[in-house]
C-alpha atoms as a PDB file:
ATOM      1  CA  UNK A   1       0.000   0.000   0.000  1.00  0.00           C
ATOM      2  CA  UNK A   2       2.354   2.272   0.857  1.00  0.00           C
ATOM      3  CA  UNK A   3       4.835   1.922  -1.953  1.00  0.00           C
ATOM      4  CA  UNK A   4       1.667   2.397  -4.456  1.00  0.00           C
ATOM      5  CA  UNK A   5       1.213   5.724  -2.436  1.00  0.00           C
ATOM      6  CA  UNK A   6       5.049   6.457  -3.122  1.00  0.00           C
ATOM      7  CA  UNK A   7       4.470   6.099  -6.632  1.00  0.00           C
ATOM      8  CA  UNK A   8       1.559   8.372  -6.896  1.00  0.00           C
ATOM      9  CA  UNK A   9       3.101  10.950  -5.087  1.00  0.00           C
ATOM     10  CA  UNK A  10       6.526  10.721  -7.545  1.00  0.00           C
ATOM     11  CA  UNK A  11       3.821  10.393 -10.336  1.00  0.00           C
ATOM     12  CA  UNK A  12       2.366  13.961  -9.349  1.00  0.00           C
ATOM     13  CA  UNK A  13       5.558  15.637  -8.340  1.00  0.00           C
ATOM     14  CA  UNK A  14       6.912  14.694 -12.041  1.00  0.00           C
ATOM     15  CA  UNK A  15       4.073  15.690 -13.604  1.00  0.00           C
ATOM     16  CA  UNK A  16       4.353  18.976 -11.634  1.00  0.00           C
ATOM     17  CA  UNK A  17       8.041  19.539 -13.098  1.00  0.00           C
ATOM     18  CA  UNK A  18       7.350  18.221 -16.408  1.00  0.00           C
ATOM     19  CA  UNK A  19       4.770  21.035 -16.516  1.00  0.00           C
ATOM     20  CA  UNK A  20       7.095  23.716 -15.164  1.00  0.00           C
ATOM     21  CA  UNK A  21       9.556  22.553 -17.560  1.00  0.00           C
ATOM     22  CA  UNK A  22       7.157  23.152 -20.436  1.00  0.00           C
ATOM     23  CA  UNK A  23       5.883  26.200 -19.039  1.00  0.00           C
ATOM     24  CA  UNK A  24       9.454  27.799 -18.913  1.00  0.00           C
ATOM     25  CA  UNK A  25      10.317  26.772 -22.518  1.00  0.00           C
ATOM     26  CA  UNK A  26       7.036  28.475 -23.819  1.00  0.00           C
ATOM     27  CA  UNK A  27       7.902  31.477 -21.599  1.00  0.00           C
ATOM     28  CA  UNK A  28      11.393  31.761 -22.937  1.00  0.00           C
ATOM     29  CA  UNK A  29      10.262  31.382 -26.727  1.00  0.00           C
ATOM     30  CA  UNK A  30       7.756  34.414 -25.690  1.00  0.00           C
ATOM     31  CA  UNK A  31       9.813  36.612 -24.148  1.00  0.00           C
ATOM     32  CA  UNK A  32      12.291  36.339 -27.329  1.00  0.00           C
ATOM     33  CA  UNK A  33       9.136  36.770 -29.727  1.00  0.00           C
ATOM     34  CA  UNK A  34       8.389  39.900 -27.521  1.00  0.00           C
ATOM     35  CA  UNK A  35      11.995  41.516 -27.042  1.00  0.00           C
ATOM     36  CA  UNK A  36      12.101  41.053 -31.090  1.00  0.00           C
ATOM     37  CA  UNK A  37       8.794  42.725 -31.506  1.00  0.00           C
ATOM     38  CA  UNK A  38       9.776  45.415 -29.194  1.00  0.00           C
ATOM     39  CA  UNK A  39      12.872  46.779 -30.813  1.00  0.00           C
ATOM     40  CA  UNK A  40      10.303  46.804 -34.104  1.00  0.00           C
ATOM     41  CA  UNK A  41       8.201  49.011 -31.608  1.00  0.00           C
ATOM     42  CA  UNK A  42      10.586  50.893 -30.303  1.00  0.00           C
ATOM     43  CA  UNK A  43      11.918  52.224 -33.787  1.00  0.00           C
ATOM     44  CA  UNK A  44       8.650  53.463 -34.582  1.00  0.00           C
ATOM     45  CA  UNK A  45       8.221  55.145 -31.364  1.00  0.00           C
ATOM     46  CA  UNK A  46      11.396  56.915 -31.371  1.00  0.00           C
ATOM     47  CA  UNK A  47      14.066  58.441 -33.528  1.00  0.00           C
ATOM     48  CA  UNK A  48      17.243  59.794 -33.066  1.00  0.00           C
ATOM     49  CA  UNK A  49      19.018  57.843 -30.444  1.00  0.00           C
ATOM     50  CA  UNK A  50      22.905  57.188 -30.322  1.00  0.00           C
ATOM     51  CA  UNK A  51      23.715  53.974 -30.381  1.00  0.00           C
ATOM     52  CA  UNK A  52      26.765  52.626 -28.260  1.00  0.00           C
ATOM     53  CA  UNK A  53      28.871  49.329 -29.292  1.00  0.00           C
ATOM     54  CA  UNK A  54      31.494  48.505 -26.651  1.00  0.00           C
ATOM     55  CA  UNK A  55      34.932  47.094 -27.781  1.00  0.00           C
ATOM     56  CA  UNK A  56      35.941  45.417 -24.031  1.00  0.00           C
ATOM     57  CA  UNK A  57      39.461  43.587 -23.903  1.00  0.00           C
ATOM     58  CA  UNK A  58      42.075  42.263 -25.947  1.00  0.00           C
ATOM     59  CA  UNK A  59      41.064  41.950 -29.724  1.00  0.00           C
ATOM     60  CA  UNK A  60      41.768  38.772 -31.169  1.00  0.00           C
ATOM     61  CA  UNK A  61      38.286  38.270 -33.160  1.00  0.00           C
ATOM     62  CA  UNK A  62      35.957  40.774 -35.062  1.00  0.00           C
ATOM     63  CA  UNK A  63      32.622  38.657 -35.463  1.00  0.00           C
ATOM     64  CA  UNK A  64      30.922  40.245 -32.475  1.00  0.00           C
ATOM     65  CA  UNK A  65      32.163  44.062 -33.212  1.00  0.00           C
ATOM     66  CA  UNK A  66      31.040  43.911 -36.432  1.00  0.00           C
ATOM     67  CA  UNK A  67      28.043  42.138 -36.497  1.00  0.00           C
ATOM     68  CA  UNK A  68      26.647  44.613 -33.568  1.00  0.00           C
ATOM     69  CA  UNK A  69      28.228  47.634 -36.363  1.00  0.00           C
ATOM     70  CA  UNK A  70      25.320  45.954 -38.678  1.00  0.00           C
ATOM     71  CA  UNK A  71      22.984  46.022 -36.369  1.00  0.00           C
ATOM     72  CA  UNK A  72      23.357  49.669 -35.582  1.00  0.00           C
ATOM     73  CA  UNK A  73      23.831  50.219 -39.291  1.00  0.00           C
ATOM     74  CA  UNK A  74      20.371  48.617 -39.885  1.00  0.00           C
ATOM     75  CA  UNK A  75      18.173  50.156 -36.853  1.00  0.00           C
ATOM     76  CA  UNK A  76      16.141  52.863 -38.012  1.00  0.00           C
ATOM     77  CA  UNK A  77      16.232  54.418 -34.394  1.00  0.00           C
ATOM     78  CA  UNK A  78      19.816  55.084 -34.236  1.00  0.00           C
ATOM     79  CA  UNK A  79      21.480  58.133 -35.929  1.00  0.00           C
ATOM     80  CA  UNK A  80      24.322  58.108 -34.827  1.00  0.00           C
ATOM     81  CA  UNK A  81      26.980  55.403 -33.807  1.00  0.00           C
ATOM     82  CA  UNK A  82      29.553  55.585 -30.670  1.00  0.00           C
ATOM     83  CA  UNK A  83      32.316  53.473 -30.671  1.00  0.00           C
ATOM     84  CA  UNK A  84      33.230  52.885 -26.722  1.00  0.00           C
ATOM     85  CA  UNK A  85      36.900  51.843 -26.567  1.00  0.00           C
ATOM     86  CA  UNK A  86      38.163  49.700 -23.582  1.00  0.00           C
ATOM     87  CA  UNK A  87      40.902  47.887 -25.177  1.00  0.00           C
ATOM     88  CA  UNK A  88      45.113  47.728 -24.815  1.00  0.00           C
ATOM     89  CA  UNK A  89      45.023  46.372 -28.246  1.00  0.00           C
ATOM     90  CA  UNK A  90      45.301  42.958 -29.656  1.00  0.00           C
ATOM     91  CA  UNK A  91      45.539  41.044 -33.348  1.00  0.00           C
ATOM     92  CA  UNK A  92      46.231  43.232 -36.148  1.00  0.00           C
ATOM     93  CA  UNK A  93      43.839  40.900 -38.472  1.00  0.00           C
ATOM     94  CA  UNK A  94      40.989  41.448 -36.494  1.00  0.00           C
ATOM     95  CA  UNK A  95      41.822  45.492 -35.513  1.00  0.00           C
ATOM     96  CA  UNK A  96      41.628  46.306 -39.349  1.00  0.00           C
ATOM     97  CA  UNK A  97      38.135  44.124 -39.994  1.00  0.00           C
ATOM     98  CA  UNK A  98      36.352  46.267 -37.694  1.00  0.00           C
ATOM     99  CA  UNK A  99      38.223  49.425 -38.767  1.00  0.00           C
ATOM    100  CA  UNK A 100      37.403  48.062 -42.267  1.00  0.00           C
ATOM    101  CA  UNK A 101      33.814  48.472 -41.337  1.00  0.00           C
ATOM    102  CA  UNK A 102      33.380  51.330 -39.233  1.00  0.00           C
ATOM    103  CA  UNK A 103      35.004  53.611 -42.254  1.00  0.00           C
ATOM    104  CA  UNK A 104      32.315  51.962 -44.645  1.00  0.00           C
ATOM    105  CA  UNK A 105      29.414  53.018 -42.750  1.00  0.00           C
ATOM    106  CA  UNK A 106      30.992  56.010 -41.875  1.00  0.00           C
ATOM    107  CA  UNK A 107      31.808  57.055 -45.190  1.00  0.00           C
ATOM    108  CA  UNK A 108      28.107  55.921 -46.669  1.00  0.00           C
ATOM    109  CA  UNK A 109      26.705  58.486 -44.673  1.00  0.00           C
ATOM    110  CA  UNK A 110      28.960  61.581 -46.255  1.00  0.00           C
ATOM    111  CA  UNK A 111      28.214  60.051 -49.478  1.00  0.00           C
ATOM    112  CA  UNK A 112      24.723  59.839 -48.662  1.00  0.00           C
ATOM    113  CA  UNK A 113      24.675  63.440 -47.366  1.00  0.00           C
ATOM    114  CA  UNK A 114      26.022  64.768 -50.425  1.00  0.00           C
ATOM    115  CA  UNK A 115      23.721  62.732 -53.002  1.00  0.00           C
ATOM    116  CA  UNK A 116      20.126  64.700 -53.171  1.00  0.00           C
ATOM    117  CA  UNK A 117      19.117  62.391 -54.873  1.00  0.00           C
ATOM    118  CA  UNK A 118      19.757  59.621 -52.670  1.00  0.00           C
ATOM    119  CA  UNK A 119      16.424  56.955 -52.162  1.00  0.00           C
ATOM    120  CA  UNK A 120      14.789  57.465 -48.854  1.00  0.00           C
ATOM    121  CA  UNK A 121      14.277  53.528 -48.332  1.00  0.00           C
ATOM    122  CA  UNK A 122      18.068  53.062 -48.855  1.00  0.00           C
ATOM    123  CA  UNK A 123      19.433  56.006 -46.736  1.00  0.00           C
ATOM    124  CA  UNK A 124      17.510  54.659 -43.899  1.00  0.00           C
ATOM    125  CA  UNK A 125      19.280  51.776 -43.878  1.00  0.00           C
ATOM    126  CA  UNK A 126      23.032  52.615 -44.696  1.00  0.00           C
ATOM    127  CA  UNK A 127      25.218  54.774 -43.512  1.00  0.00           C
ATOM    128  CA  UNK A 128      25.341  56.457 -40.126  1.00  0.00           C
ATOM    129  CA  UNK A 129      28.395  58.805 -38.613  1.00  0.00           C
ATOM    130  CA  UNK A 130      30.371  57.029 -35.941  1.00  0.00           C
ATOM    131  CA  UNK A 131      32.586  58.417 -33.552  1.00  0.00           C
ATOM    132  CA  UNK A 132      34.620  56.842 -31.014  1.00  0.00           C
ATOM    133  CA  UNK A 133      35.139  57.564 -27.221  1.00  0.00           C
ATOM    134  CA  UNK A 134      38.512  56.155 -25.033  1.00  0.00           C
ATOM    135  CA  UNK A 135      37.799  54.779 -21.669  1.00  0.00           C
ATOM    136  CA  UNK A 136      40.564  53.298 -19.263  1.00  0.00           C
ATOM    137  CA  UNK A 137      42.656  52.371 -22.065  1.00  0.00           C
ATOM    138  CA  UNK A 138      42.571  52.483 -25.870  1.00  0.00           C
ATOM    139  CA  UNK A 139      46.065  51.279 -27.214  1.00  0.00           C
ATOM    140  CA  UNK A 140      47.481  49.575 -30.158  1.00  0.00           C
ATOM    141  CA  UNK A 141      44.790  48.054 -31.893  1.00  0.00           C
ATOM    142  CA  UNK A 142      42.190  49.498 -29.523  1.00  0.00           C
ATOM    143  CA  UNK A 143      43.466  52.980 -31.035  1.00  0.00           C
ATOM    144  CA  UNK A 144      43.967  51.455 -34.623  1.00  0.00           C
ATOM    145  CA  UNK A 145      40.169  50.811 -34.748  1.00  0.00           C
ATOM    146  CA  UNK A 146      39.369  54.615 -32.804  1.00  0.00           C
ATOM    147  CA  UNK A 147      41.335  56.431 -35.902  1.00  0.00           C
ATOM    148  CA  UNK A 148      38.478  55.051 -38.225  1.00  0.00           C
ATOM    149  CA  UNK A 149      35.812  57.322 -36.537  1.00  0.00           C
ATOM    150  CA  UNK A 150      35.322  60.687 -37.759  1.00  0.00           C
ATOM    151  CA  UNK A 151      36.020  62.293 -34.781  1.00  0.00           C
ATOM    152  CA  UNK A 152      37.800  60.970 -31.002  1.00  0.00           C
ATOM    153  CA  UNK A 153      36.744  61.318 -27.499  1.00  0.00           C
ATOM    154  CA  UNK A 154      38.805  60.407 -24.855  1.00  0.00           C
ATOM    155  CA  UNK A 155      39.581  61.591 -21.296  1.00  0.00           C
ATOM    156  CA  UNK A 156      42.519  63.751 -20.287  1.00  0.00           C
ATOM    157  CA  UNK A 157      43.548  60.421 -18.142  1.00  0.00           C
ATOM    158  CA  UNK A 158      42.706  57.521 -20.755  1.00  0.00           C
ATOM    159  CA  UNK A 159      46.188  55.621 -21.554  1.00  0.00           C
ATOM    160  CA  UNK A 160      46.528  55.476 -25.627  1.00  0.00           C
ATOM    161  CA  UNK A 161      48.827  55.479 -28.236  1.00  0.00           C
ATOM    162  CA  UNK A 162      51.152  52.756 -28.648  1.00  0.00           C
ATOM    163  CA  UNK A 163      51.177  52.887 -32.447  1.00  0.00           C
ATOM    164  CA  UNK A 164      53.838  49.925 -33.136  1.00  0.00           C
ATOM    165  CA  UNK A 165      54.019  46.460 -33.522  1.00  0.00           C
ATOM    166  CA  UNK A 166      55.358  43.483 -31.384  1.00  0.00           C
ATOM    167  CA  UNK A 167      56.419  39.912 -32.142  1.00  0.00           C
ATOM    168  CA  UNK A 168      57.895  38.181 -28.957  1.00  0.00           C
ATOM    169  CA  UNK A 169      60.063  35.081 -28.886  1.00  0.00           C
ATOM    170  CA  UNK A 170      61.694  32.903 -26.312  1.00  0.00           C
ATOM    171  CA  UNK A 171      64.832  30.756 -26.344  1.00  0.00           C
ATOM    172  CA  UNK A 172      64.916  27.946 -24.251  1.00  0.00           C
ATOM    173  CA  UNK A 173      67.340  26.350 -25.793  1.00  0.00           C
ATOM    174  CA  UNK A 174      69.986  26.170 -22.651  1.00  0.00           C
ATOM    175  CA  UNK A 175      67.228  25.077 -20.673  1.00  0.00           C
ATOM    176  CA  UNK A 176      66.570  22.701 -22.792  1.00  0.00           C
ATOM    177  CA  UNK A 177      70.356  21.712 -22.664  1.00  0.00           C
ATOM    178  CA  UNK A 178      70.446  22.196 -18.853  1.00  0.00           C
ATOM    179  CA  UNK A 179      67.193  19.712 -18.762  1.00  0.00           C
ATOM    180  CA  UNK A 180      69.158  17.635 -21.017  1.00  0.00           C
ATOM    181  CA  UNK A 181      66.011  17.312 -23.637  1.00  0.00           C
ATOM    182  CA  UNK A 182      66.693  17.229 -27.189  1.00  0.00           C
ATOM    183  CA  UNK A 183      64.150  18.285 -29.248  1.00  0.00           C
ATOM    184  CA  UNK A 184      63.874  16.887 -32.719  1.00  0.00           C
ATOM    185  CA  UNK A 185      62.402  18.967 -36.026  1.00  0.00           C
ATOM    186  CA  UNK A 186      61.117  17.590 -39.206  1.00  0.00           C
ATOM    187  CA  UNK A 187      60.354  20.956 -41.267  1.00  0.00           C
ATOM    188  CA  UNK A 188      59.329  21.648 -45.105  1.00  0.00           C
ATOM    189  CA  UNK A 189      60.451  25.123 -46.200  1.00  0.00           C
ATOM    190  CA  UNK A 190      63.676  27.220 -44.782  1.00  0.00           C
ATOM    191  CA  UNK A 191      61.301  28.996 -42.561  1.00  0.00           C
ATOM    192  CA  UNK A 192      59.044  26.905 -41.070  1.00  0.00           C
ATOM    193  CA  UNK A 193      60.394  26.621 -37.721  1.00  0.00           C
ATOM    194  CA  UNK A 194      60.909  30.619 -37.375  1.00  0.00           C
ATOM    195  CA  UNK A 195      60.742  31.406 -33.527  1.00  0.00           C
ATOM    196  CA  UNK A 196      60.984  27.693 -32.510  1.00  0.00           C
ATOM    197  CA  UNK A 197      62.356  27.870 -28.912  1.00  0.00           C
ATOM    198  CA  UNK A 198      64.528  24.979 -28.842  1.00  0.00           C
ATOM    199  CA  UNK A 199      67.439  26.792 -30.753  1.00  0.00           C
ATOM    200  CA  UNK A 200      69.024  30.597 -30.982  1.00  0.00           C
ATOM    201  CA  UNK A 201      67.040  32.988 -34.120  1.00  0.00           C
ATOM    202  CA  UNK A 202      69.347  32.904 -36.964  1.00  0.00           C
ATOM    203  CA  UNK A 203      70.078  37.059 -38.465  1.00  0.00           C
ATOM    204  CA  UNK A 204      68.434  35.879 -41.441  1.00  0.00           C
ATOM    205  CA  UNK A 205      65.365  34.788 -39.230  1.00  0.00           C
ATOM    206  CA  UNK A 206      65.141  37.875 -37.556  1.00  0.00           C
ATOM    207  CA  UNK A 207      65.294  39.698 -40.723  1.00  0.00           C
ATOM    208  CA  UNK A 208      62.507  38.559 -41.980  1.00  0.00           C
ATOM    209  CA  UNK A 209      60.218  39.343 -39.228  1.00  0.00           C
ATOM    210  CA  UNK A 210      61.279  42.120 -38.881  1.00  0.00           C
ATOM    211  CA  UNK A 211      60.444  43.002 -42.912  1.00  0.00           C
ATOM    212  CA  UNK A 212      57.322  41.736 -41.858  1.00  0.00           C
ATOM    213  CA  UNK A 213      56.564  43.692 -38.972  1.00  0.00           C
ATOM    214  CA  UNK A 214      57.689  46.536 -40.386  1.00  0.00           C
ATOM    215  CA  UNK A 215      55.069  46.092 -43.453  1.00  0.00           C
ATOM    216  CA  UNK A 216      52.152  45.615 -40.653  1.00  0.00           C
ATOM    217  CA  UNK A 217      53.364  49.309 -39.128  1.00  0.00           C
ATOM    218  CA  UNK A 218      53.091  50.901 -42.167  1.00  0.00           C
ATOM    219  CA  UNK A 219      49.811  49.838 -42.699  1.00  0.00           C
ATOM    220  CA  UNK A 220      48.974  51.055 -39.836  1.00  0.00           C
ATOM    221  CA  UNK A 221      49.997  54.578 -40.076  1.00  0.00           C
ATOM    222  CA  UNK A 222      48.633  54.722 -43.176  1.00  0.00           C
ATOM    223  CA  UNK A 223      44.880  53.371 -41.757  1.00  0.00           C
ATOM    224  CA  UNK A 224      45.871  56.583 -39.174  1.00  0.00           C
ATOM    225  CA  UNK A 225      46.384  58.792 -41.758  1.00  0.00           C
ATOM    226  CA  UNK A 226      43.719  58.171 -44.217  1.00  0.00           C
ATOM    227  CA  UNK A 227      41.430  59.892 -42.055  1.00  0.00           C
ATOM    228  CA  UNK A 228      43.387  61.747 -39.215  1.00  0.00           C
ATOM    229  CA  UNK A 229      45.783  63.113 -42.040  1.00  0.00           C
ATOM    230  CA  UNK A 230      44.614  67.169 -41.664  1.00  0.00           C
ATOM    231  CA  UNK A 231      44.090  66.923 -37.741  1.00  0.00           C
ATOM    232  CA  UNK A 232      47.873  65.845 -37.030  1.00  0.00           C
ATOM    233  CA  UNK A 233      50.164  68.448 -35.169  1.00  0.00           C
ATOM    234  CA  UNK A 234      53.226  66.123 -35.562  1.00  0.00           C
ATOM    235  CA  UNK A 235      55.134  63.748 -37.965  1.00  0.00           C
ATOM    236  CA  UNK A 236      53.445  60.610 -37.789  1.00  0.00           C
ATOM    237  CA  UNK A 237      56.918  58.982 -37.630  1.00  0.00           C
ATOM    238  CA  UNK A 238      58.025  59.813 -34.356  1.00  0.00           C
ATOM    239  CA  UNK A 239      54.305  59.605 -32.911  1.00  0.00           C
ATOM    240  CA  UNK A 240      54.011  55.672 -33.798  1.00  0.00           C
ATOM    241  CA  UNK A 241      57.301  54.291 -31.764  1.00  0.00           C
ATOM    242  CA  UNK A 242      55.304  52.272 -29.933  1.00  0.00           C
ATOM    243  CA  UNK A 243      55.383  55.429 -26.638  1.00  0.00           C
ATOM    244  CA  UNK A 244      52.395  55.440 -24.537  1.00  0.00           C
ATOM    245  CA  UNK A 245      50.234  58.779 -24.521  1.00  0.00           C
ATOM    246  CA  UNK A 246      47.915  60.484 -22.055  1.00  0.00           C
ATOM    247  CA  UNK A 247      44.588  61.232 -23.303  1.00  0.00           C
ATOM    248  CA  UNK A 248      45.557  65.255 -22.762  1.00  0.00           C
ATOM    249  CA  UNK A 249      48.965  64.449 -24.504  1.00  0.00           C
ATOM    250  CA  UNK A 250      47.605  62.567 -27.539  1.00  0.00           C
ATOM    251  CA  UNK A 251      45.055  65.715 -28.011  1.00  0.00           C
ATOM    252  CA  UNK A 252      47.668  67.992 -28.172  1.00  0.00           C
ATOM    253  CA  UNK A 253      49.321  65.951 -30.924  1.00  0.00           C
ATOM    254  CA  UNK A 254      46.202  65.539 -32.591  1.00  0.00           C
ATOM    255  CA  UNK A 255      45.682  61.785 -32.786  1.00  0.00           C
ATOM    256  CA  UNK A 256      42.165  62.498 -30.290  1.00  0.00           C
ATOM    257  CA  UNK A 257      40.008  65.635 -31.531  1.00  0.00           C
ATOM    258  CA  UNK A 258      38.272  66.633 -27.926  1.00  0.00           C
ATOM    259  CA  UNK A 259      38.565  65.860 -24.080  1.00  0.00           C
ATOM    260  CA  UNK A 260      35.478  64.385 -23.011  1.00  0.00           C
ATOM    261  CA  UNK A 261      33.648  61.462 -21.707  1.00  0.00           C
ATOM    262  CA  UNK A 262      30.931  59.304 -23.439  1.00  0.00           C
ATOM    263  CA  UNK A 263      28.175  61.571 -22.220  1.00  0.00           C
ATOM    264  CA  UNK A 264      29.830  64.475 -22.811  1.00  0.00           C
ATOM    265  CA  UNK A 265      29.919  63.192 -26.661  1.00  0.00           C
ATOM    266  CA  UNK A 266      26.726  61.754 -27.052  1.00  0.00           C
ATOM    267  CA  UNK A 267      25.062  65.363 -25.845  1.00  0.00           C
ATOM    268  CA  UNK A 268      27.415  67.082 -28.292  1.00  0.00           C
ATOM    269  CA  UNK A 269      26.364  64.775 -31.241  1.00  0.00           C
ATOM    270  CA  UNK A 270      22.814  65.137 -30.086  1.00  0.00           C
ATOM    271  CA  UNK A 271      23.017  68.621 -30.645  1.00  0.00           C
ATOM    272  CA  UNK A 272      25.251  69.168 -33.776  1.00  0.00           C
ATOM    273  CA  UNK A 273      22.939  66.536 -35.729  1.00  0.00           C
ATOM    274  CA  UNK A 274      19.345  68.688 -33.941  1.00  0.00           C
ATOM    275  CA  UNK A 275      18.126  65.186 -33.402  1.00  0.00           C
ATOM    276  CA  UNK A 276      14.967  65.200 -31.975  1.00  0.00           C
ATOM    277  CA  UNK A 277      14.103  64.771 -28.317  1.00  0.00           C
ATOM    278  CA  UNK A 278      16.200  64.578 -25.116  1.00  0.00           C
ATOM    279  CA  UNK A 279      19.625  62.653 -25.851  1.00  0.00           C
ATOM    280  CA  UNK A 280      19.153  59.513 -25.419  1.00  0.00           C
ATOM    281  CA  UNK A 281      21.853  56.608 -25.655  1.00  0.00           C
ATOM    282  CA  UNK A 282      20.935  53.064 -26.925  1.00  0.00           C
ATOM    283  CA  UNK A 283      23.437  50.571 -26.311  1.00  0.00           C
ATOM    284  CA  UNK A 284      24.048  47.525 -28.662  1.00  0.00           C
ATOM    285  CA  UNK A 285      24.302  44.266 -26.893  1.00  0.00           C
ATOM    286  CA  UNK A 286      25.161  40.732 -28.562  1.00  0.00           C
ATOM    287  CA  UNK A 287      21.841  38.693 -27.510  1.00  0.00           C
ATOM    288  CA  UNK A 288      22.041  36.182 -25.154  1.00  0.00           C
ATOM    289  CA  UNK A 289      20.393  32.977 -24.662  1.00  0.00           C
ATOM    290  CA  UNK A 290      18.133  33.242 -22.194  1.00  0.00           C
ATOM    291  CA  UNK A 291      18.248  30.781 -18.829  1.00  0.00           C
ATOM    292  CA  UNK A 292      15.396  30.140 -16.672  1.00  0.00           C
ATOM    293  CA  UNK A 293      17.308  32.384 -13.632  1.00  0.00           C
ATOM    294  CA  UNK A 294      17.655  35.249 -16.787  1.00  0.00           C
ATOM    295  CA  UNK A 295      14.296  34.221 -17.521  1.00  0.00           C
ATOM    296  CA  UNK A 296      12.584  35.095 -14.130  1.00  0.00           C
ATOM    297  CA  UNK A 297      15.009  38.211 -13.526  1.00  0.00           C
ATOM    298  CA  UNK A 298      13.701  39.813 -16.841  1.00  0.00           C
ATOM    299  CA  UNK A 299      10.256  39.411 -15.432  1.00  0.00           C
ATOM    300  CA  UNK A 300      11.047  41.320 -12.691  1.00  0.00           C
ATOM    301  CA  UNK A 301      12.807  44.182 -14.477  1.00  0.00           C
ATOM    302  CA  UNK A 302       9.872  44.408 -16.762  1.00  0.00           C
ATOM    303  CA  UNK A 303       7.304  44.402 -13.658  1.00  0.00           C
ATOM    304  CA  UNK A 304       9.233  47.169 -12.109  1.00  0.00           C
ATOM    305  CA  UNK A 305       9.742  49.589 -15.058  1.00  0.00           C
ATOM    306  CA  UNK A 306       5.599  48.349 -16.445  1.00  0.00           C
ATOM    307  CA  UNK A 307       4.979  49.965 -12.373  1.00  0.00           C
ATOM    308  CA  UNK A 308       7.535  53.053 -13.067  1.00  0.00           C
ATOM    309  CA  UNK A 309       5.360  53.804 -16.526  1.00  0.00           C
ATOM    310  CA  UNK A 310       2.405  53.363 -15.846  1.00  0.00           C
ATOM    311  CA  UNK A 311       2.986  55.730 -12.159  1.00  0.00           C
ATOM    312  CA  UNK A 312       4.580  58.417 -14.213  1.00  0.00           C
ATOM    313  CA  UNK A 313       3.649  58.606 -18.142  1.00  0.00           C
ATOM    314  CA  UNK A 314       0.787  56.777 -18.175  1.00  0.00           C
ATOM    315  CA  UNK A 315       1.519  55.140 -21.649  1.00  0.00           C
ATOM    316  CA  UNK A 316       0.956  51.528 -22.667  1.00  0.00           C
ATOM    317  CA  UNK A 317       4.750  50.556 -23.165  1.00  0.00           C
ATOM    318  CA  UNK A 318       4.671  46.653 -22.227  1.00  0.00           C
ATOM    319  CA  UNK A 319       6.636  45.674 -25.601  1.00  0.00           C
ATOM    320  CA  UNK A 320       8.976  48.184 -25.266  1.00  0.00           C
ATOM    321  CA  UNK A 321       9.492  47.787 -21.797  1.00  0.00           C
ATOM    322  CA  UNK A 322      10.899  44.041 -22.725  1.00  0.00           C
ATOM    323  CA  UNK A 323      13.825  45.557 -25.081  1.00  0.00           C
ATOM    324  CA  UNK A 324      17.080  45.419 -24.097  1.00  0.00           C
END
């Protein structure tokens, strides 16, 4: 008798988190459907926000940058673009992808400026000004991918600069000896074992990478130049030697345009382009997959800002109130 009771009462309670289980799938599919719906919303409510993509950390890939670029690109509430730097540099592969794309969007909006003639439908959709603003740190590649805005914000204390390039190599070869390991290499092709740490760089080795090196700097002054050319109070030479800058220093040499934080840029954008309505900053976020915990915090938030909306303006906002 009793273990028939057991069962029934494991029959329930599974039936109980089967149904929970079910229920939170349908409510995650939902709130997607509804945060997608909202930004639709949202667009048509309002124009003229500044959208903000933040470049955190070392770069060594450009997928996320980018893609968020094109999303900004594409959203029909945005005017204007902010690039927030955070970064002490990182792959030079990556760095000139997203500069790549930054000057393309950047550069469809002159063009689209100057054309009269330009289709509505289109110039909706391409082409937006971006600028960029320096946080902690914006150095190396995290400046390489700054230059390509049309105009820099940083603060007098931000750390940028270091315009150079680095390749770093170890020899361990007398440790190796001292260790008394002797490592064997089966190579095709004079070079293949460049930098290998088992043995001492031959001059021939090093001259190589150094040509190469040397070839990646010059492409990066020149990406500096293309559109920083006219603002530079110094020869570009001696400012790309890999020194560190303050924020106050680098403005005085031209490679930043104006001292400033983001806010202080987004209000000064706000009103050089007249946009409409208070400033208002939008920032663009890879999306997540939602988890049941995100799930049920999200709820929460939107509860709290439905209560804060409906106290204060009154407006039925529910979709909008689900954007990110």
């Amino acid at each position: 008798m009793s273990k028939s009771k057991n069962r029934a009462v494991f029959g329930v309670l599974f039936l109980v988190f089967l149904f929970f289980i079910i229920l939170m799938i349908f409510a995650t599919y939902t709130m997607q459907v509804l945060q997608d719906e909202s930004s639709g919303m949202d667009a048509l409510r309002s124009k003229g926000k500044i959208g903000v993509i933040e470049v955190n950390g070392v770069i060594m890939d450009s997928k996320d940058t980018v893609e968020l670029l094109h999303r900004a690109e594409n959203d029909k509430s945005i005017e204007a673009i902010i690039v927030r730097i955070n970064s002490p540099g990182g792959a030079v592969g990556p760095s000139q992808e997203i500069y790549e794309e930054i000057r393309r969007i950047d550069s469809a909006y002159d063009k689209k400026s100057n054309d009269k003639k330009a289709d509505d439908s289109k110039s909706e959709k391409s082409g937006k000004p971006i600028y960029a603003s320096f946080g902690t740190v914006a150095a190396s590649g995290g400046y390489y991918i700054g230059a390509a805005a049309r105009r820099i914000y940083s603060n007098p204390g931000t750390m940028t600069g270091s315009i150079g390039v680095i390749m770093e190599f170890m020899d361990l070869s007398k440790v190796y000896e001292w260790a008394r390991v002797k490592q064997e290499t089966i190579k095709a092709g004079r070079y293949k074992d460049v930098g290998h740490p088992n043995r001492p760089m031959k001059q021939e080795e090093r001259d190589l990478l150094e040509g190469m090196i040397d070839n990646v700097h010059e492409q990066f002054r020149a990406h500096i130049k293309g559109p920083r050319k006219k603002k530079l109070k110094a020869d570009l030479i001696e400012l790309s030697q890999g020194q560190i800058f303050s924020g106050e220093q680098a403005m005085k040499y031209g490679l930043v345009d104006r001292m400033g934080s983001l806010w202080t840029a987004a209000r000064e954008i706000h009103e050089e382009m007249k946009l409409d309505g208070e400033m208002t900053i939008k920032y663009i976020k890879k999306k997540k997959k939602v988890s049941v915990w995100e799930f049920m915090d999200s709820l929460e938030q939107a509860a709290s800002h439905l209560n804060h909306q409906v106290m204060f303006n009154r407006v039925p906002l529910l979709l909008a109130k689900f954007q990110k």
